[in-house]
PDB file of N, CA and C in Angstrom:
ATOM      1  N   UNK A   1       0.816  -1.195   0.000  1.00  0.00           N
ATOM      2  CA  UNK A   1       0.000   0.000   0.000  1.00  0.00           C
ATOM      3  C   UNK A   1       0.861   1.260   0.000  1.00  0.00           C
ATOM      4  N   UNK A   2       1.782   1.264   1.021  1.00  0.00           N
ATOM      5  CA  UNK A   2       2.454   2.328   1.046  1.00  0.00           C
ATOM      6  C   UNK A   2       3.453   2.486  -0.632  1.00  0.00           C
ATOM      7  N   UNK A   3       3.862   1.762  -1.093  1.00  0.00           N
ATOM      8  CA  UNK A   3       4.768   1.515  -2.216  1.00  0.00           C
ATOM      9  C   UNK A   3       3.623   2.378  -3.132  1.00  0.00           C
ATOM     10  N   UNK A   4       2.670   1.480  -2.957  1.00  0.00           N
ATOM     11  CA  UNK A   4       1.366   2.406  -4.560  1.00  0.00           C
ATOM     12  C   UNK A   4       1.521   3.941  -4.039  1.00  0.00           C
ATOM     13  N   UNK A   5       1.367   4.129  -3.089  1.00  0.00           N
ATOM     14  CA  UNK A   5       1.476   5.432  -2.992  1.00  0.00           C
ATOM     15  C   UNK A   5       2.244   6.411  -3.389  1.00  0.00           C
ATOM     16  N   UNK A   6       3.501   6.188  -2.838  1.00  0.00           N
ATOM     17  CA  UNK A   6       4.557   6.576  -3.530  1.00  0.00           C
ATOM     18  C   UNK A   6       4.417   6.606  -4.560  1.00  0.00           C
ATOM     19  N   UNK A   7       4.424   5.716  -5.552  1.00  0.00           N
ATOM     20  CA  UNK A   7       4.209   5.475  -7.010  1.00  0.00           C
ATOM     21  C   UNK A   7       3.265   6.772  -7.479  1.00  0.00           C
ATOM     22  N   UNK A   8       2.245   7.138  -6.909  1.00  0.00           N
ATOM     23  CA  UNK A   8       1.190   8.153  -7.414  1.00  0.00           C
ATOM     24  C   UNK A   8       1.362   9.126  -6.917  1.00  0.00           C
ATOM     25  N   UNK A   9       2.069   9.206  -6.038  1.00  0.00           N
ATOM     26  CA  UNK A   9       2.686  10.600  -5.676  1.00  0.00           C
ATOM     27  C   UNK A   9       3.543  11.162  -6.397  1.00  0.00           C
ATOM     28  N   UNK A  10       4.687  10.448  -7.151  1.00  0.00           N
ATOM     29  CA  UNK A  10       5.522  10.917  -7.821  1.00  0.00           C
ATOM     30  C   UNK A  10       5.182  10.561  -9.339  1.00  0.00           C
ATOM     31  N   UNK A  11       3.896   9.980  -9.767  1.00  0.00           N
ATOM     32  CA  UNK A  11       3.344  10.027 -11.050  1.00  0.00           C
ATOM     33  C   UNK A  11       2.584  11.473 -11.208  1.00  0.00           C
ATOM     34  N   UNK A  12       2.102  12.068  -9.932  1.00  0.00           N
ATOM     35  CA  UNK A  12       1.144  13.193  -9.865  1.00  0.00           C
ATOM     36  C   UNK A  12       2.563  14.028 -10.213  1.00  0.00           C
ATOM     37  N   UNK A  13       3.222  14.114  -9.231  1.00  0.00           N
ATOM     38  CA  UNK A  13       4.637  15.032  -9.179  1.00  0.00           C
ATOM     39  C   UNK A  13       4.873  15.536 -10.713  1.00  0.00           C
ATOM     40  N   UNK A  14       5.437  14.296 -11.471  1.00  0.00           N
ATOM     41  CA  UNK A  14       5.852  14.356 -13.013  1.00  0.00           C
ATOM     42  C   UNK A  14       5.218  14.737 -13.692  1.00  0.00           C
ATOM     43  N   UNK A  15       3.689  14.516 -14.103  1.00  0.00           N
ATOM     44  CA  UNK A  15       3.047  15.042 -14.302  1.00  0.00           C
ATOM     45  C   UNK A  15       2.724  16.529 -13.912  1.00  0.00           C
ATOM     46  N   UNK A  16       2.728  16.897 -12.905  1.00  0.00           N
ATOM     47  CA  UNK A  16       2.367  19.096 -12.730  1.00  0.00           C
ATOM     48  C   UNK A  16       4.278  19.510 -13.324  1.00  0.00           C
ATOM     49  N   UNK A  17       5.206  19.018 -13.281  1.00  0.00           N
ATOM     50  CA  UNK A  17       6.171  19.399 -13.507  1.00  0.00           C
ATOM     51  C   UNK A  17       6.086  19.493 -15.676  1.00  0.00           C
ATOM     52  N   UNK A  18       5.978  18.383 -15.668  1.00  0.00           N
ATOM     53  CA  UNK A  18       5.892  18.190 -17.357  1.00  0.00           C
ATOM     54  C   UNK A  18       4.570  18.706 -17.438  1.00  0.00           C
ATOM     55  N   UNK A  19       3.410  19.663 -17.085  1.00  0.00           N
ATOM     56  CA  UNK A  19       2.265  20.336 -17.283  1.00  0.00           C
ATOM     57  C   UNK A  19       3.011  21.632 -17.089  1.00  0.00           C
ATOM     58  N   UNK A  20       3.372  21.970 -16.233  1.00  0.00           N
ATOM     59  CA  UNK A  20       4.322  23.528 -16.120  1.00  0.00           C
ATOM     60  C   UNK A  20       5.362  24.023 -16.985  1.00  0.00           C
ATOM     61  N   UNK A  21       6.138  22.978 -17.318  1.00  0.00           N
ATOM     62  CA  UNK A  21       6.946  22.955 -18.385  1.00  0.00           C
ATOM     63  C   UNK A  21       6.271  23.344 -19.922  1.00  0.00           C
ATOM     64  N   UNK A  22       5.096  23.333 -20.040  1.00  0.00           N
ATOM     65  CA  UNK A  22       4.693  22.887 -21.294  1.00  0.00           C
ATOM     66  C   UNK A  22       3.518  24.733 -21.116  1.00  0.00           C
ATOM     67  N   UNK A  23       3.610  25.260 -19.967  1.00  0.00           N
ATOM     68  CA  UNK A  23       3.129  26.373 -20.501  1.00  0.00           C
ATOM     69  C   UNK A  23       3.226  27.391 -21.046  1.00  0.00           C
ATOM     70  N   UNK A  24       2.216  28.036 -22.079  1.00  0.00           N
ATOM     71  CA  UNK A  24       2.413  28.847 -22.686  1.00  0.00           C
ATOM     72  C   UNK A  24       3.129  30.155 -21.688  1.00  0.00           C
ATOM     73  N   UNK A  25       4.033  31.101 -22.786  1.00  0.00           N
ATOM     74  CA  UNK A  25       3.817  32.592 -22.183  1.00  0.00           C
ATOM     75  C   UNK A  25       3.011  33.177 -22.097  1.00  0.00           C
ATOM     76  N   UNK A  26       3.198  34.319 -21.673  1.00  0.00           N
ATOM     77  CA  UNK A  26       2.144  35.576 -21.220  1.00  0.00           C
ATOM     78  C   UNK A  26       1.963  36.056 -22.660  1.00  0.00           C
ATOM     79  N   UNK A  27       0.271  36.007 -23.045  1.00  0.00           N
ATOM     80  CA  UNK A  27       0.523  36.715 -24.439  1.00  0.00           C
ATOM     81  C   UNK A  27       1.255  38.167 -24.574  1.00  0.00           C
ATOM     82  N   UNK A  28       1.734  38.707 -25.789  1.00  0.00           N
ATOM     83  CA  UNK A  28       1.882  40.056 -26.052  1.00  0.00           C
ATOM     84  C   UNK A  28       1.144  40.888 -26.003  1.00  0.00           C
ATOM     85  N   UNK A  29       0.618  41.922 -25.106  1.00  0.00           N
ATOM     86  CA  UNK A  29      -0.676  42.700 -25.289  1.00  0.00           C
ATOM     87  C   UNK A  29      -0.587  43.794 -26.022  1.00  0.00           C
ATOM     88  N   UNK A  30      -1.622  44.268 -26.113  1.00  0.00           N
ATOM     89  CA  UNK A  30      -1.386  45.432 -26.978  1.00  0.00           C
ATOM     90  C   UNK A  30      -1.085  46.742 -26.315  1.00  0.00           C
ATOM     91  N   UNK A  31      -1.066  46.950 -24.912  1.00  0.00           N
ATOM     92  CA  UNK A  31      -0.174  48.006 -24.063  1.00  0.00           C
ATOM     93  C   UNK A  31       1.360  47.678 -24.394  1.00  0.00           C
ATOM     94  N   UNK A  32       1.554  46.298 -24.395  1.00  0.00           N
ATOM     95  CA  UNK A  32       3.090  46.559 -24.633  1.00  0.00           C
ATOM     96  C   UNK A  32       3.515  46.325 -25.836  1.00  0.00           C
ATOM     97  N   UNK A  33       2.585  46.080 -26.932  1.00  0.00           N
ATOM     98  CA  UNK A  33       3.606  46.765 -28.360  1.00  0.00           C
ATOM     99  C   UNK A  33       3.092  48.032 -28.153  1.00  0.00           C
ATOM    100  N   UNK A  34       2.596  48.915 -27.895  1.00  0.00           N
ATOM    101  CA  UNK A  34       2.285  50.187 -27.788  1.00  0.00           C
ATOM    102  C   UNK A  34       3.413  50.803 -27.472  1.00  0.00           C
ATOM    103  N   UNK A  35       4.028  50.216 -26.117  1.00  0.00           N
ATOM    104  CA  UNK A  35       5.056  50.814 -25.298  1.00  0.00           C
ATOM    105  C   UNK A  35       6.028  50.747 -26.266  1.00  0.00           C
ATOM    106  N   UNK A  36       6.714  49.384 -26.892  1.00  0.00           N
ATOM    107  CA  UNK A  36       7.274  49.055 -27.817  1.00  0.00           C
ATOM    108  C   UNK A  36       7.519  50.126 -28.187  1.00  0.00           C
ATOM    109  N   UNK A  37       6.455  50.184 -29.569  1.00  0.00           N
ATOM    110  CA  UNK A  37       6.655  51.209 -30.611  1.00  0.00           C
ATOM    111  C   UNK A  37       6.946  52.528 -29.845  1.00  0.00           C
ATOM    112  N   UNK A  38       6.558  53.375 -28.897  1.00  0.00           N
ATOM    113  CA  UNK A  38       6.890  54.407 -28.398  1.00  0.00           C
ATOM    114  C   UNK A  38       8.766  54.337 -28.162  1.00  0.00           C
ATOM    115  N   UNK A  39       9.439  53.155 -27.296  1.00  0.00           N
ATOM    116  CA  UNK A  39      10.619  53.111 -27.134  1.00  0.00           C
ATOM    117  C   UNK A  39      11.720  53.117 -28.539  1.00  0.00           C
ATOM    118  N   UNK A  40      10.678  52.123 -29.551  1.00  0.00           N
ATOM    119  CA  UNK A  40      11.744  52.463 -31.062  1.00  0.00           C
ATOM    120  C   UNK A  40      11.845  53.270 -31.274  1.00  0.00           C
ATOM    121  N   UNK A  41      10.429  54.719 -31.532  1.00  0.00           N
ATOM    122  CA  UNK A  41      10.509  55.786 -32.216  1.00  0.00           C
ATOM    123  C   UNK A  41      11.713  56.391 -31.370  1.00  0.00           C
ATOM    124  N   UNK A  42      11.804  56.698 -30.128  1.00  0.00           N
ATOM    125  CA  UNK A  42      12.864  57.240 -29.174  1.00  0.00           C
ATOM    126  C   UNK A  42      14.073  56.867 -29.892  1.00  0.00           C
ATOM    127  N   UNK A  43      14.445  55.804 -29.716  1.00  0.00           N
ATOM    128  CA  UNK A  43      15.839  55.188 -30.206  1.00  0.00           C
ATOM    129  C   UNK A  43      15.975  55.562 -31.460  1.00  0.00           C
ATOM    130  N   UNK A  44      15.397  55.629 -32.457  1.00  0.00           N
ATOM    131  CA  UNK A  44      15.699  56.349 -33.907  1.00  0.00           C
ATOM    132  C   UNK A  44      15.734  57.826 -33.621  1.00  0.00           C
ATOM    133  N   UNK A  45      15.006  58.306 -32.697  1.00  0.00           N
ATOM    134  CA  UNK A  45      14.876  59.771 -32.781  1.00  0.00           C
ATOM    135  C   UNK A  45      16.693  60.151 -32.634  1.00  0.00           C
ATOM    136  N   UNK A  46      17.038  59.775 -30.949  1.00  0.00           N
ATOM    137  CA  UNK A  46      18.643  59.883 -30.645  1.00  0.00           C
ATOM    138  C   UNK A  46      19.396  59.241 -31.870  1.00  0.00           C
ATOM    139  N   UNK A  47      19.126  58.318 -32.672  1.00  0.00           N
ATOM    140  CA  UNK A  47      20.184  57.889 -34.117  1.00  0.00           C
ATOM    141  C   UNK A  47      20.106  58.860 -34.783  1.00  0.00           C
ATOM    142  N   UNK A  48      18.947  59.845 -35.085  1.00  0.00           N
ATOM    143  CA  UNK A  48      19.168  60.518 -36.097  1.00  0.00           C
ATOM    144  C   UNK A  48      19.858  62.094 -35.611  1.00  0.00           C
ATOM    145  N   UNK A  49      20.166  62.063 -34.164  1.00  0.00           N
ATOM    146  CA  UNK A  49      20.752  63.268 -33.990  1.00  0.00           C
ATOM    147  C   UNK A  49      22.210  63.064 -33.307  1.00  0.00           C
ATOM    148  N   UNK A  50      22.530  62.156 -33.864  1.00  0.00           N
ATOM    149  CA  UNK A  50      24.052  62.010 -33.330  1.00  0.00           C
ATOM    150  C   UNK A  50      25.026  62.379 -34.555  1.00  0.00           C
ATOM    151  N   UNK A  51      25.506  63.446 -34.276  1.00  0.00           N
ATOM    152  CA  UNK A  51      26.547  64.133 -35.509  1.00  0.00           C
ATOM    153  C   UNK A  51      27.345  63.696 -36.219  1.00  0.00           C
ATOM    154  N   UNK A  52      28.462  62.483 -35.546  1.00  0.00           N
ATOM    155  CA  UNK A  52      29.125  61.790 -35.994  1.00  0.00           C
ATOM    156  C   UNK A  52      29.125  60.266 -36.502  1.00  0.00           C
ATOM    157  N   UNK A  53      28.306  60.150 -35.956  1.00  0.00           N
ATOM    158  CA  UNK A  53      28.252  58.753 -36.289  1.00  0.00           C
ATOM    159  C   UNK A  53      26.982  58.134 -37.077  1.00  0.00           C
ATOM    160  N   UNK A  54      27.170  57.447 -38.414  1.00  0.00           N
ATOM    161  CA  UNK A  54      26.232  56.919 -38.996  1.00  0.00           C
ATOM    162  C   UNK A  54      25.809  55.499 -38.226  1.00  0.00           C
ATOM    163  N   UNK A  55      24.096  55.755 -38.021  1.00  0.00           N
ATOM    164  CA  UNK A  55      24.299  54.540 -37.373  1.00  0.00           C
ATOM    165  C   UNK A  55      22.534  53.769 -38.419  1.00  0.00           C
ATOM    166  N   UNK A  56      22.167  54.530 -39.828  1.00  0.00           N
ATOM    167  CA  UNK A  56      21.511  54.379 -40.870  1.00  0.00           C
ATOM    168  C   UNK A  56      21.910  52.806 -40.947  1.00  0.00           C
ATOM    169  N   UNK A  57      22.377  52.093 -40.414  1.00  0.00           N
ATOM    170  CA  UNK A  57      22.461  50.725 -40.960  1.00  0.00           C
ATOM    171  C   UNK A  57      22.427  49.440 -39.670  1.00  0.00           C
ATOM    172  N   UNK A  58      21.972  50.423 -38.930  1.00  0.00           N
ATOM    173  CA  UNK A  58      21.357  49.464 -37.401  1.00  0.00           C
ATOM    174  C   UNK A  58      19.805  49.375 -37.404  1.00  0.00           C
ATOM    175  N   UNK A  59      19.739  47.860 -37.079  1.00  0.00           N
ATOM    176  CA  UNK A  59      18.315  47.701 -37.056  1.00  0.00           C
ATOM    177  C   UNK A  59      17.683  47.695 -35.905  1.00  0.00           C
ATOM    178  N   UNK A  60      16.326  48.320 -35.320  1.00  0.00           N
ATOM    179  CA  UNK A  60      16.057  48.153 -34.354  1.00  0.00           C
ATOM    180  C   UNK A  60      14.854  47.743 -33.931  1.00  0.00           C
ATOM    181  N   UNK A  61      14.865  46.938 -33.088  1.00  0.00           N
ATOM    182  CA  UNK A  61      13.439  45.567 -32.662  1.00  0.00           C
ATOM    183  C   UNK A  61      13.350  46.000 -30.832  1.00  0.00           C
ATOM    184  N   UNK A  62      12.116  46.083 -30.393  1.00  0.00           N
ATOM    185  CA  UNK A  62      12.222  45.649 -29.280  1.00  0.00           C
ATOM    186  C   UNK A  62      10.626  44.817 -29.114  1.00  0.00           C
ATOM    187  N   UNK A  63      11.073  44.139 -28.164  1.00  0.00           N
ATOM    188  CA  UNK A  63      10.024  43.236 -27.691  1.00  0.00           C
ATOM    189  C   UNK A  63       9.893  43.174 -25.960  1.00  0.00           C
ATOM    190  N   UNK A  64       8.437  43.229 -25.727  1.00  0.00           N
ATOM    191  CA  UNK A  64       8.304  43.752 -24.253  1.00  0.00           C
ATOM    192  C   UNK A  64       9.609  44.435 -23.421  1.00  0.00           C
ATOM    193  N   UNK A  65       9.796  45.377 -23.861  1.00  0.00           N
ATOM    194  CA  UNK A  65      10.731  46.403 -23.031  1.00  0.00           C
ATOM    195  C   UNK A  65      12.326  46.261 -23.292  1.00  0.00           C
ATOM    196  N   UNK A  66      12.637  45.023 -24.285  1.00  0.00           N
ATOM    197  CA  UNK A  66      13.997  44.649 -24.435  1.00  0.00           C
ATOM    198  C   UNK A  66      14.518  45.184 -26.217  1.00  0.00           C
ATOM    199  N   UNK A  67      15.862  45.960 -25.891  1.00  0.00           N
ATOM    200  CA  UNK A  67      15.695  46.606 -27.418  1.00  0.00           C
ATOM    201  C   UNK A  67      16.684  45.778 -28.041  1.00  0.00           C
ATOM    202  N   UNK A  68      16.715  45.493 -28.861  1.00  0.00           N
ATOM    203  CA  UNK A  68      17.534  44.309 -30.079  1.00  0.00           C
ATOM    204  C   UNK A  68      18.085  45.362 -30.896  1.00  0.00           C
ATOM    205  N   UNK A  69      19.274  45.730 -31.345  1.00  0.00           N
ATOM    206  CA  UNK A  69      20.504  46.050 -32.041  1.00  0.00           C
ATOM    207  C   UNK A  69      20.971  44.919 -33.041  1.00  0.00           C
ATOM    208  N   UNK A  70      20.459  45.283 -34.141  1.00  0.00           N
ATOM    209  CA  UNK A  70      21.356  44.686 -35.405  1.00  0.00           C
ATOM    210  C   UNK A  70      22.147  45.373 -36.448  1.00  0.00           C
ATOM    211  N   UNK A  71      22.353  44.632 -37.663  1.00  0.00           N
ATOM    212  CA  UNK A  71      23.059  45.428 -38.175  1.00  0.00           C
ATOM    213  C   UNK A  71      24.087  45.548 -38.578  1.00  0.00           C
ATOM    214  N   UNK A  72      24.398  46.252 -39.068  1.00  0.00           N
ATOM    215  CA  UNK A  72      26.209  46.869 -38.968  1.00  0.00           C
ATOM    216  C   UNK A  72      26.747  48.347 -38.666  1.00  0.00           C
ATOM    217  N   UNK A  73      27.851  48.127 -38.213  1.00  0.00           N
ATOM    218  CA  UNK A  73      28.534  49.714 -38.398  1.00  0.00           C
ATOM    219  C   UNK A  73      29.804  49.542 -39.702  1.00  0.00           C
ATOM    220  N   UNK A  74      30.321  50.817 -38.810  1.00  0.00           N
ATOM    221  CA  UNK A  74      32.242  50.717 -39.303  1.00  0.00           C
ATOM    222  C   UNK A  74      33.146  50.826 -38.361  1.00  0.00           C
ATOM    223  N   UNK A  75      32.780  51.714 -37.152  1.00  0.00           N
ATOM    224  CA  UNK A  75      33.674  51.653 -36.354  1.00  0.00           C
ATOM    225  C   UNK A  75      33.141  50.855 -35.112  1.00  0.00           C
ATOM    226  N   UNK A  76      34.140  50.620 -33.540  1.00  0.00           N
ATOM    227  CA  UNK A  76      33.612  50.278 -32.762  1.00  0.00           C
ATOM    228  C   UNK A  76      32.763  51.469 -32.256  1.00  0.00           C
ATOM    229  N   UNK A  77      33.405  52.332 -32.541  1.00  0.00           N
ATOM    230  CA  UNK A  77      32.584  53.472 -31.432  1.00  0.00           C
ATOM    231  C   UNK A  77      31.275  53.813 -32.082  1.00  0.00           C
ATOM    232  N   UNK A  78      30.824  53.870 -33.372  1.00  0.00           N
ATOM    233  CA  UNK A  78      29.757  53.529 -33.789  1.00  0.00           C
ATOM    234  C   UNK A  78      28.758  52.091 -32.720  1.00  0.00           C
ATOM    235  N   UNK A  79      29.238  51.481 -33.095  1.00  0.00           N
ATOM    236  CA  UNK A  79      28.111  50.395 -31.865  1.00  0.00           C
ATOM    237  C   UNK A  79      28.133  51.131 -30.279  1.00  0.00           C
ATOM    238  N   UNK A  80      29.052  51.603 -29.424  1.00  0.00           N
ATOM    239  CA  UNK A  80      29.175  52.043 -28.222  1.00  0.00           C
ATOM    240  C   UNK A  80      28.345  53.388 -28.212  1.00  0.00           C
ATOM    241  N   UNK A  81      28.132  53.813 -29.457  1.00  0.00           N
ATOM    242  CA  UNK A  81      26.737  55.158 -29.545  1.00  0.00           C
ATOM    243  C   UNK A  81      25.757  54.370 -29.819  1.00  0.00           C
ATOM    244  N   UNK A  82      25.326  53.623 -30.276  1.00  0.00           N
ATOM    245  CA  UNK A  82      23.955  53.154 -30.576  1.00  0.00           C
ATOM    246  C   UNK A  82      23.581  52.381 -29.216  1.00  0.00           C
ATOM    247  N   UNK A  83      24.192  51.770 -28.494  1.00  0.00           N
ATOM    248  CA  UNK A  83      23.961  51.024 -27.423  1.00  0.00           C
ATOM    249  C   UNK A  83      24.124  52.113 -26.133  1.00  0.00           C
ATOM    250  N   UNK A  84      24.718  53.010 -25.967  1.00  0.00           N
ATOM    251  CA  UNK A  84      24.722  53.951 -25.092  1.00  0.00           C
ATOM    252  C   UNK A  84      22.941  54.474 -25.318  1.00  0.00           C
ATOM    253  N   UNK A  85      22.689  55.175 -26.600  1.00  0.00           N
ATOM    254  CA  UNK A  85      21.496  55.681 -27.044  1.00  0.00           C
ATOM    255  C   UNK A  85      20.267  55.133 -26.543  1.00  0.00           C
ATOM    256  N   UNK A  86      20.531  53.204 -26.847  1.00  0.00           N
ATOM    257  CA  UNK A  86      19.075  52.782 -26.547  1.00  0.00           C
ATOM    258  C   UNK A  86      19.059  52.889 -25.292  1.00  0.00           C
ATOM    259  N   UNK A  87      20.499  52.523 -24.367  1.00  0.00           N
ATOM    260  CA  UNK A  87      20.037  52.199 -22.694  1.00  0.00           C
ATOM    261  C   UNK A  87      19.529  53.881 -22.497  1.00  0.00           C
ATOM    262  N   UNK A  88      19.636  54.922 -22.759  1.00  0.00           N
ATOM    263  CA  UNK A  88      19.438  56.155 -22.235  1.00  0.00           C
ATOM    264  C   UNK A  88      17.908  56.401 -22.594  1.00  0.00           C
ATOM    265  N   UNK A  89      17.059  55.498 -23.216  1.00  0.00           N
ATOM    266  CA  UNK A  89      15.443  55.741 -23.078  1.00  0.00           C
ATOM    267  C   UNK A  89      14.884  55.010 -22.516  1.00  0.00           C
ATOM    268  N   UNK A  90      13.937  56.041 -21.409  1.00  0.00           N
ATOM    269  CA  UNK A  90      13.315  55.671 -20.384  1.00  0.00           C
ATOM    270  C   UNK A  90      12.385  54.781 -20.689  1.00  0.00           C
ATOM    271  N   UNK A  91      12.054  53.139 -19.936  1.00  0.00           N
ATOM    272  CA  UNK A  91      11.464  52.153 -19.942  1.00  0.00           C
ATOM    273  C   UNK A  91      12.354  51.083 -20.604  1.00  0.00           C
ATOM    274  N   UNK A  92      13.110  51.076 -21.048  1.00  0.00           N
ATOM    275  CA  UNK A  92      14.368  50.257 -21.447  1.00  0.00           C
ATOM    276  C   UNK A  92      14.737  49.200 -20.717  1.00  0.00           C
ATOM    277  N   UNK A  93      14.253  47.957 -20.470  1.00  0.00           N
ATOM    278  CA  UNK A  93      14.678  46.723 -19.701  1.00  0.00           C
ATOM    279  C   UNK A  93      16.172  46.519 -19.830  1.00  0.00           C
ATOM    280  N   UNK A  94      16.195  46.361 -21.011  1.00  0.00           N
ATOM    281  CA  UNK A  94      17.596  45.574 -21.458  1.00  0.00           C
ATOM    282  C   UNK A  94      17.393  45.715 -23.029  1.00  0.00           C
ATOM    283  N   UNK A  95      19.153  45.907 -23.351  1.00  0.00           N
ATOM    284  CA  UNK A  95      19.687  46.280 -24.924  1.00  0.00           C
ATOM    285  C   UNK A  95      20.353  44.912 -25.162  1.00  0.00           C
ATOM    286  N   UNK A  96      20.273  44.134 -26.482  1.00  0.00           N
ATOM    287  CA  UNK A  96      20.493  43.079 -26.389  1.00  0.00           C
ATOM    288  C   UNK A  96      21.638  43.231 -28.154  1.00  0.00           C
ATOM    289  N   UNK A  97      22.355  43.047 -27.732  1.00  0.00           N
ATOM    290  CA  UNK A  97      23.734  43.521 -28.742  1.00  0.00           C
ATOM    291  C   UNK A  97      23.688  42.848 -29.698  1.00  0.00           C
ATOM    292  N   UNK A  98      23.479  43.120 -30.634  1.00  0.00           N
ATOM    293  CA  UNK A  98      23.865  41.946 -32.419  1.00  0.00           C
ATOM    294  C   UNK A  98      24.201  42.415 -33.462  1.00  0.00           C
ATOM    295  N   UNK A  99      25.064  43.855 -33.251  1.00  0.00           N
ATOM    296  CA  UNK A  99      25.574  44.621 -34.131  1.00  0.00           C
ATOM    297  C   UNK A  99      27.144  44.183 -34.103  1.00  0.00           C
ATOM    298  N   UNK A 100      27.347  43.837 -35.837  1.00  0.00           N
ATOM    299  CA  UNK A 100      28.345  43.474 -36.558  1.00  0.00           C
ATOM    300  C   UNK A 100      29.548  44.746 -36.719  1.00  0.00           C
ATOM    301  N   UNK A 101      30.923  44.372 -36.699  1.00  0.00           N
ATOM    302  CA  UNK A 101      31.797  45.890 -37.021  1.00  0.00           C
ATOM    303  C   UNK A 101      31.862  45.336 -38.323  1.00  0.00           C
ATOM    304  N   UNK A 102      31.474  46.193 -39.348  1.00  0.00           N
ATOM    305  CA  UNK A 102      32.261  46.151 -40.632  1.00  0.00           C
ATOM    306  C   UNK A 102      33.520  47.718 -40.854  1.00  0.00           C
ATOM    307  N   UNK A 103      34.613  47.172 -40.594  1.00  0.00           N
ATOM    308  CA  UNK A 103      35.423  48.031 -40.779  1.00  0.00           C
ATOM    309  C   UNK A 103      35.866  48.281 -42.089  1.00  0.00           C
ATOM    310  N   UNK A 104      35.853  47.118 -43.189  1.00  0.00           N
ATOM    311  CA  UNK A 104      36.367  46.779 -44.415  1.00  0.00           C
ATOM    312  C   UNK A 104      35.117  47.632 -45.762  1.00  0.00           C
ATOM    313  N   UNK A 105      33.671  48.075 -45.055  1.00  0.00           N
ATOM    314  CA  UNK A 105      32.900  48.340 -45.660  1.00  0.00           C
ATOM    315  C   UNK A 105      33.252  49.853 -47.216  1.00  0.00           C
ATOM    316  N   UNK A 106      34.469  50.313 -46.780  1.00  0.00           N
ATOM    317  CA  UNK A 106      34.533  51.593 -47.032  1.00  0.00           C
ATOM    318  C   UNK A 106      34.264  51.598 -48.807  1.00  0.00           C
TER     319      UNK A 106
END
């Protein structure tokens, strides 16, 4: 008796573990592509007023509060302005780096 038990205790166990495992995320709502789109326009706004540095060839994504950097530059300090830029707008979770140096582009 005691043995079956066990047995269904840790069949129940495996089971809520492999049921938890298997849940969906939190959908995307539409407050937070809202927010979204408000944080991209920001981040292009600061790209397009930075004097020196072209940064016309970075792509930018964010998803619930996290901003994605792609792309390319030419220099390093080109990426260290675009990533300075996004962390400096307010609601900004996290900048998530995937910008390429093309130095050879010239």
């Amino acid at each position: 008796m005691k043995k079956t038990t066990n047995i269904t205790l840790s069949l129940g166990l495996m089971t809520l573990l492999l049921l938890s495992a298997c849940a969906t995320p939190a959908p995307y709502t539409a407050a937070e592509e809202s927010n979204d789109q408000k944080i991209k326009d920001q981040v292009l706004e600061k790209f397009k007023h930075e004097q020196y540095t072209f940064l016309g060839h970075v792509d930018i994504t964010v998803y619930k509060s996290t901003v994605i950097l792609g792309g390319l530059v030419f220099e390093p300090v080109d990426r260290d302005v675009a990533l300075r830029d996004a962390r400096s707008v307010q609601g900004v979770k996290a900048v998530n780096d995937q910008i390429e140096i093309e130095s050879n582009a010239y």
